[in-house]
C-alpha atoms as a PDB file:
ATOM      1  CA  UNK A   1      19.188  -3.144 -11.386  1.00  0.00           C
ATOM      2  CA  UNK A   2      20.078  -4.821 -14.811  1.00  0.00           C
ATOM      3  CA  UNK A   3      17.855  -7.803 -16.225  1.00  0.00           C
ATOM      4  CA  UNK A   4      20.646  -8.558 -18.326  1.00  0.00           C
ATOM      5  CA  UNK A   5      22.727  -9.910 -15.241  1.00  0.00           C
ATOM      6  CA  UNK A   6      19.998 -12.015 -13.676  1.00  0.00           C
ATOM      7  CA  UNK A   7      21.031 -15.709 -14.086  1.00  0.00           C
ATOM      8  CA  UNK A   8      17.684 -17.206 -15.026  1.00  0.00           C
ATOM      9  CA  UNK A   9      16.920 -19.973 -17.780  1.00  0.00           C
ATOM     10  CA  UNK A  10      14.057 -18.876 -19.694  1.00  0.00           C
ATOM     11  CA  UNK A  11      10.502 -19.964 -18.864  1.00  0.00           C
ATOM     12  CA  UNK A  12       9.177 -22.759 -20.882  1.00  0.00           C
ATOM     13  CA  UNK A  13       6.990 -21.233 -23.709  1.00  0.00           C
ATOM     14  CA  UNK A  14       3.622 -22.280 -21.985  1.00  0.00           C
ATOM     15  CA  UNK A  15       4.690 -21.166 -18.984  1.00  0.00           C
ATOM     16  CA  UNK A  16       5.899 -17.482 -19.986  1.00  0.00           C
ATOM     17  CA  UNK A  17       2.211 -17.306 -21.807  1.00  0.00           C
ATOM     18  CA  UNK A  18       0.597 -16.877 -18.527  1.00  0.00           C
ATOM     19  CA  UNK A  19       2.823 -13.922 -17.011  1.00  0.00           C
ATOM     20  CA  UNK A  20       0.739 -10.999 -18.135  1.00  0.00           C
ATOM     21  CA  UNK A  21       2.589  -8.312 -15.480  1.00  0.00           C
ATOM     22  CA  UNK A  22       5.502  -8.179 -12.994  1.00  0.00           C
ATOM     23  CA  UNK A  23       5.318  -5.742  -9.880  1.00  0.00           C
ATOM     24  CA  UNK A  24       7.738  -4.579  -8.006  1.00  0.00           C
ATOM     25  CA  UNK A  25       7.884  -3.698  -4.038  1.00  0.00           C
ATOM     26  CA  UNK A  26       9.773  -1.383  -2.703  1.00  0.00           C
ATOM     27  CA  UNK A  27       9.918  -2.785   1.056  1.00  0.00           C
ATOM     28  CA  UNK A  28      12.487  -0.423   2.919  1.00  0.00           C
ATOM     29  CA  UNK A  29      13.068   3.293   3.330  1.00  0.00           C
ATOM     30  CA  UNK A  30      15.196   4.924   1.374  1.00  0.00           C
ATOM     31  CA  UNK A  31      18.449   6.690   2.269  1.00  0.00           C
ATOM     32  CA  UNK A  32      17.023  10.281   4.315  1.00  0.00           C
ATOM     33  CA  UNK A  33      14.025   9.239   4.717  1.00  0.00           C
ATOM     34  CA  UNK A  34      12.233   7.918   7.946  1.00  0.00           C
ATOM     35  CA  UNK A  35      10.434   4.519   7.716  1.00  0.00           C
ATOM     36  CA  UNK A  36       6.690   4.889   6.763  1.00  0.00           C
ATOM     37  CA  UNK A  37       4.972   5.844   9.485  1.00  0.00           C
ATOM     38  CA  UNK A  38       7.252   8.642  10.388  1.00  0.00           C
ATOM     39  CA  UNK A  39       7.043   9.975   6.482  1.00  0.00           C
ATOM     40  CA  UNK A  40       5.012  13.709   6.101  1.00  0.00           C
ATOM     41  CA  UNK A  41       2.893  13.670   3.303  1.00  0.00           C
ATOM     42  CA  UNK A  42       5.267  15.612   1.588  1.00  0.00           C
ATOM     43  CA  UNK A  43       7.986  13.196   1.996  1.00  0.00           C
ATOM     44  CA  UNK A  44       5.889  10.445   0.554  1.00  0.00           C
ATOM     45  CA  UNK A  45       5.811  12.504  -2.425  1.00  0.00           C
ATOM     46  CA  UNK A  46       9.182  13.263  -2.545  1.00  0.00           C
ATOM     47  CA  UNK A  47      10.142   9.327  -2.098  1.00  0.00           C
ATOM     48  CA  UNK A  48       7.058   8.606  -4.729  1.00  0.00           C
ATOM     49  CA  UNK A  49       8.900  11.705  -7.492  1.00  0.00           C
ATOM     50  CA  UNK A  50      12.133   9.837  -6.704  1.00  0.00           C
ATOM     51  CA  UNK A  51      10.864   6.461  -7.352  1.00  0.00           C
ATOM     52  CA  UNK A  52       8.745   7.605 -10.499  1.00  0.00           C
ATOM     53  CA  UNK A  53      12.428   9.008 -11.942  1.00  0.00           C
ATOM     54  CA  UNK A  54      14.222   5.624 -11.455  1.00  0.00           C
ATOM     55  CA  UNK A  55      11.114   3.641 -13.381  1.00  0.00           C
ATOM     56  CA  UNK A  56      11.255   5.571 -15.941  1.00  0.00           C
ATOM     57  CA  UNK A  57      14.602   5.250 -16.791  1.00  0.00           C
ATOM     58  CA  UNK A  58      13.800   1.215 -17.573  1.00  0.00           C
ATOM     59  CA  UNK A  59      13.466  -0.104 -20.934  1.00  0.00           C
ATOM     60  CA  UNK A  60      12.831  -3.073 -22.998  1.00  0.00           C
ATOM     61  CA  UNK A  61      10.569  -5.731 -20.570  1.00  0.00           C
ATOM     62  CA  UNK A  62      11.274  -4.210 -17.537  1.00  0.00           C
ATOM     63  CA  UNK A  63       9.506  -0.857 -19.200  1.00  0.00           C
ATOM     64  CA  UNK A  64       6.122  -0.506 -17.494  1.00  0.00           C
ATOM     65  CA  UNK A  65       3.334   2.433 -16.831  1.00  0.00           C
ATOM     66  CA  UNK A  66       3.105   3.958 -13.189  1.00  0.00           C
ATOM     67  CA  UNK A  67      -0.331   4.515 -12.237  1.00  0.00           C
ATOM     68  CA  UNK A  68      -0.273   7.101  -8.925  1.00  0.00           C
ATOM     69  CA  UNK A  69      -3.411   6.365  -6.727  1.00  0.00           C
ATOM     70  CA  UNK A  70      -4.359   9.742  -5.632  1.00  0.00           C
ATOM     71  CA  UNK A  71      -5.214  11.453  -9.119  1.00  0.00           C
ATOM     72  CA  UNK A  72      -6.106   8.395 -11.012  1.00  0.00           C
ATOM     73  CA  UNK A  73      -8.677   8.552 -13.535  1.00  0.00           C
ATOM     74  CA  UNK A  74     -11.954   6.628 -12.650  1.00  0.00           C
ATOM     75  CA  UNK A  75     -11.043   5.127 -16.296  1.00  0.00           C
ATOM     76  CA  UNK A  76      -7.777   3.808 -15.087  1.00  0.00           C
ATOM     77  CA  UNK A  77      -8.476   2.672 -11.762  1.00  0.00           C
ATOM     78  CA  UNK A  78     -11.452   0.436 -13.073  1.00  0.00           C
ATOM     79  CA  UNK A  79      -9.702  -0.898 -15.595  1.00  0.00           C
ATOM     80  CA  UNK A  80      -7.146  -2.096 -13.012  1.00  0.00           C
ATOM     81  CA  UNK A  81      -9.624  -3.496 -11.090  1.00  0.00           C
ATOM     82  CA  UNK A  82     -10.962  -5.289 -14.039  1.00  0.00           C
ATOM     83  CA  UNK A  83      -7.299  -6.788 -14.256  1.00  0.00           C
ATOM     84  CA  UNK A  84      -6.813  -7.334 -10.731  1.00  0.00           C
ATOM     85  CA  UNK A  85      -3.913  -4.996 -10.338  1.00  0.00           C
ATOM     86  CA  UNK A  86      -5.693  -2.801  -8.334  1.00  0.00           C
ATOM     87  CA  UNK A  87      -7.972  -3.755  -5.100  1.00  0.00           C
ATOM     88  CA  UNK A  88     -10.688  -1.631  -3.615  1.00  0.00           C
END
């Protein structure tokens, strides 16, 4: 995955004001792994440590923070709420 190879004209200045976040979906299983409802707990945090990894290796705007949602601070989840990131 390299921003640098997408072939995208750049939004119009107004229009790149108003994109405060991007998300990303990760919508299939991953190599060794069954699809989700066949995953152990411990193999959802296996694919979650393995996901986590490749994030973090991103820089410049693709650079983001990874909020996990079991162990997230009350501060941090209702401040996503706040932002609409994060549904209850």
């Amino acid at each position: 995955m390299d921003a640098s190879k997408l072939k995208a004209p750049p939004f119009p200045e107004e229009d790149a004001k108003m994109i405060i976040s991007t998300r990303i979906r990760v919508g299939r299983n991953l190599a060794d792994f069954p699809l989700g409802p066949g995953l152990s707990k411990a193999q959802r945090l296996e694919i979650m440590n393995k996901v986590v990894g490749a994030l973090n290796t991103f820089e410049g705007d693709l650079k983001g923070t990874f909020y996990p949602l079991e162990g997230m601070s009350k501060e941090d989840q209702h401040k996503l709420i706040e932002d609409h990131f994060l549904f209850k």
